[in-house]
C-alpha atoms as a PDB file:
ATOM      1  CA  UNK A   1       0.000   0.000   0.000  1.00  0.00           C
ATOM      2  CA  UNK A   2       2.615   2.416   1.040  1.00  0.00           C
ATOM      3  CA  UNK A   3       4.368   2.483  -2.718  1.00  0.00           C
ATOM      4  CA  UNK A   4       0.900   3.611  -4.258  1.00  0.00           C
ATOM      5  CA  UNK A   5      -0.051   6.093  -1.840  1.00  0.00           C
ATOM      6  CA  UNK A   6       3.830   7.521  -0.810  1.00  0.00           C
ATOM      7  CA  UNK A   7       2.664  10.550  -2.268  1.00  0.00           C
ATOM      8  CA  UNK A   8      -1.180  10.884  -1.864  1.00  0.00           C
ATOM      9  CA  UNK A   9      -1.920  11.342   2.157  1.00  0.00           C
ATOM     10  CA  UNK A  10      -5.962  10.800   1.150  1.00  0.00           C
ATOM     11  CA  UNK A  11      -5.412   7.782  -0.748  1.00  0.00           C
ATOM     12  CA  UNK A  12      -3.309   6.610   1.971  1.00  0.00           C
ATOM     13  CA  UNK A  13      -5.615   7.043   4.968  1.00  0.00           C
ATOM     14  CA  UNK A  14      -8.759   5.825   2.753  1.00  0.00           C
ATOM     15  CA  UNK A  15      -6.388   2.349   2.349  1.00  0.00           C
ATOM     16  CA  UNK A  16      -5.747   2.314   5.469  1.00  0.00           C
ATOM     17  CA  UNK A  17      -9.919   1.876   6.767  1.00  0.00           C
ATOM     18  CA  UNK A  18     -10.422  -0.937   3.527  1.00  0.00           C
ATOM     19  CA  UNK A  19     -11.079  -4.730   3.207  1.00  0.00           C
ATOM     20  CA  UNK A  20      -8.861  -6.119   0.852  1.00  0.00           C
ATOM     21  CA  UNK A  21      -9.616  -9.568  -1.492  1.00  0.00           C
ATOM     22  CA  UNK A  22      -7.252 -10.787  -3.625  1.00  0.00           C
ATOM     23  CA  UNK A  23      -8.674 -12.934  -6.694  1.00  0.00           C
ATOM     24  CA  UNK A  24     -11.749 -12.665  -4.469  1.00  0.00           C
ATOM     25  CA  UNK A  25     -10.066 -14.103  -1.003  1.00  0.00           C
ATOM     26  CA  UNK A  26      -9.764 -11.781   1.942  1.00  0.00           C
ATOM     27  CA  UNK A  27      -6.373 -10.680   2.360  1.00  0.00           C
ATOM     28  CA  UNK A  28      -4.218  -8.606   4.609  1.00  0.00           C
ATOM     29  CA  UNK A  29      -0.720  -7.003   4.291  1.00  0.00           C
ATOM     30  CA  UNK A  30       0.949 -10.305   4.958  1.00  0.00           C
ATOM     31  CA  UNK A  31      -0.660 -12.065   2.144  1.00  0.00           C
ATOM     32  CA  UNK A  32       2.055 -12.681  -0.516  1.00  0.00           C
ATOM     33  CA  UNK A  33       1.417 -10.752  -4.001  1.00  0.00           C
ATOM     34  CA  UNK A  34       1.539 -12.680  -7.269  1.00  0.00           C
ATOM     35  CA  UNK A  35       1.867 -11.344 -10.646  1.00  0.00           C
ATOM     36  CA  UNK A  36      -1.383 -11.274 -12.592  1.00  0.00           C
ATOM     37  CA  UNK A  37      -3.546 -11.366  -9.218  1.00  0.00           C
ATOM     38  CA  UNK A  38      -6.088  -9.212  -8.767  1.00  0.00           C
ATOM     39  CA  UNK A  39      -6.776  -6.907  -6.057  1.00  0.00           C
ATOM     40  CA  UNK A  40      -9.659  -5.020  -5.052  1.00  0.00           C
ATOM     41  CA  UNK A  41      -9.675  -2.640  -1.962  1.00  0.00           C
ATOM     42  CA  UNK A  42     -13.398  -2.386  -0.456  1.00  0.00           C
ATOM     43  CA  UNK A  43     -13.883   1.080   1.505  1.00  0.00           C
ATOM     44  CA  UNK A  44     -16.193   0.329   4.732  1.00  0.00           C
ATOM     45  CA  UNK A  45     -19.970   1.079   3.613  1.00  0.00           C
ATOM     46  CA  UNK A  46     -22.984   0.926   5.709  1.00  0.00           C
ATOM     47  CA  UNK A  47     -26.070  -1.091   4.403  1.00  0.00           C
ATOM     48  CA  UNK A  48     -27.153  -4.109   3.714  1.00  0.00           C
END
């Protein structure tokens, strides 16, 4: 997270409050990151 938000404070703190999945698994920063996997970073939402 830190090398695409080094330079964006709002991105960072917005990545810091989200659920990640990667190729639709919950994951966390020690989840290791393959090439080709996708990642998608879920802001907290209310609803339901």
């Amino acid at each position: 997270m830190a090398t695409v938000s080094s330079d964006r404070p709002e991105l960072a703190r917005v990545l810091s409050i989200c659920t990640f999945l990667l190729d639709g698994e919950r994951a966390d920063a020690s989840t290791p990151l393959t090439a080709g996997a996708l990642v998608d970073a879920l802001p907290p939402f209310a609803g339901g």
